[in-house]
Protein backbone atom coordinates (compact mmCIF):
# COMPACT_ATOMS: atom_id res chain seq x y z
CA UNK A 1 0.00 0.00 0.00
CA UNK A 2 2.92 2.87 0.84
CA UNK A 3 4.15 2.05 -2.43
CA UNK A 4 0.52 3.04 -4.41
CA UNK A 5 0.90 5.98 -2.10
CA UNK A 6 4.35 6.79 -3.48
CA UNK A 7 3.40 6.57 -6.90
CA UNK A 8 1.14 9.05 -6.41
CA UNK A 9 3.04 11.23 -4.71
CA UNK A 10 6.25 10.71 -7.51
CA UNK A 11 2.73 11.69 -10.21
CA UNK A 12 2.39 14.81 -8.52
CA UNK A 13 5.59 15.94 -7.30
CA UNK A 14 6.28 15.84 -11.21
CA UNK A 15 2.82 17.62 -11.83
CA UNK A 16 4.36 20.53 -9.48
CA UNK A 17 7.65 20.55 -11.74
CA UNK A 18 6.03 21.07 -14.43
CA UNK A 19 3.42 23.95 -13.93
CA UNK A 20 5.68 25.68 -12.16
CA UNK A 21 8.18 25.26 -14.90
CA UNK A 22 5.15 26.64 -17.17
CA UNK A 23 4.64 29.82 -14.80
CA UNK A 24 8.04 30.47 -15.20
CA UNK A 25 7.64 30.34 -19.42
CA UNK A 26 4.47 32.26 -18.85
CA UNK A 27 6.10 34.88 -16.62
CA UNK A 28 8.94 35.53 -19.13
CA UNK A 29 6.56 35.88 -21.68
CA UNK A 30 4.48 38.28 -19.92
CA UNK A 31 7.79 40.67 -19.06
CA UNK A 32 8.50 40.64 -23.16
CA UNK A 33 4.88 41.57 -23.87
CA UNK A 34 4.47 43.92 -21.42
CA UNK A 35 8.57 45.39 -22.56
CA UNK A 36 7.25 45.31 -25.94
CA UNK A 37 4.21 47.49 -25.39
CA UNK A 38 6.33 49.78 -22.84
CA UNK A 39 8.75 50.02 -26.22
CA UNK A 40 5.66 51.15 -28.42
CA UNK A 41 4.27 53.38 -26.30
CA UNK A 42 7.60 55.50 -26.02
CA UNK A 43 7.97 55.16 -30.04
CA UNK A 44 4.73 56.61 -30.31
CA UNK A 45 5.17 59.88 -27.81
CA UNK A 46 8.11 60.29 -29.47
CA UNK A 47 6.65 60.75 -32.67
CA UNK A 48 4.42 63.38 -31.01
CA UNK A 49 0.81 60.50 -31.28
CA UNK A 50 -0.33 61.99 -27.60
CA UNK A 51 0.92 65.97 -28.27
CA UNK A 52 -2.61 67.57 -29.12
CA UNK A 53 -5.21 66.45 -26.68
CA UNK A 54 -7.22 69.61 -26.57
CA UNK A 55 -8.31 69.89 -30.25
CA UNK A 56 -10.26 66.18 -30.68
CA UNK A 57 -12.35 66.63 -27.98
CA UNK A 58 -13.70 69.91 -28.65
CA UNK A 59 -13.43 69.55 -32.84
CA UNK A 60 -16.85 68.25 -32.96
CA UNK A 61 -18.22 72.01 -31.48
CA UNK A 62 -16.74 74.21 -34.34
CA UNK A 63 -18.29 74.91 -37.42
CA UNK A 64 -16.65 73.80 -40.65
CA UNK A 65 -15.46 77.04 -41.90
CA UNK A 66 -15.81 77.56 -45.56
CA UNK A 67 -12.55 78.72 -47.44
CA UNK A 68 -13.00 80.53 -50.44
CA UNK A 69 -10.69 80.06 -53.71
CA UNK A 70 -9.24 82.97 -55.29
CA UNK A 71 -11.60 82.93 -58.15
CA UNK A 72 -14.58 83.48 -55.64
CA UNK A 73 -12.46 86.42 -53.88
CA UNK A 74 -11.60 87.57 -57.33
CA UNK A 75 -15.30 87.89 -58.29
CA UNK A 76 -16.71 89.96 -55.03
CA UNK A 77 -14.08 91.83 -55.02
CA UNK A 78 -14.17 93.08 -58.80
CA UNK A 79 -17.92 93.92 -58.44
């Protein structure tokens, strides 16, 4: 009988080894991801992606303004 009991104790003990083999894959993983994104994020304030938060929210508000060509100006102003 101890030895059925070992067996299952060798079964798990190797169970153990494994996942925690796994959460150490898992955790390196994670840590490149999560550099990766960190990496991206820097890229894009660098390239100035976050440098106008004002204007977006409030865009929306304004009225389109209408821009006249120089033919149009050209006409009002020669009458």
């Amino acid at each position: 009988m101890s030895c059925f009991k070992e067996g299952y104790r060798n079964i798990f003990v190797t169970i153990i080894q494994r996942g925690m083999s796994i959460i150490y894959m898992l955790l390196a993983v994670s840590v490149v991801v999560a550099l990766l994104f960190f990496v991206l994020f820097i890229v894009s304030v660098k390239d100035g992606q976050y440098d106008d938060t004002y204007t977006p929210s409030v865009r929306m508000l304004f009225d389109d303004e209408v821009v006249k060509t120089k033919e149009e100006n050209n006409q009002i102003n020669s009458k």
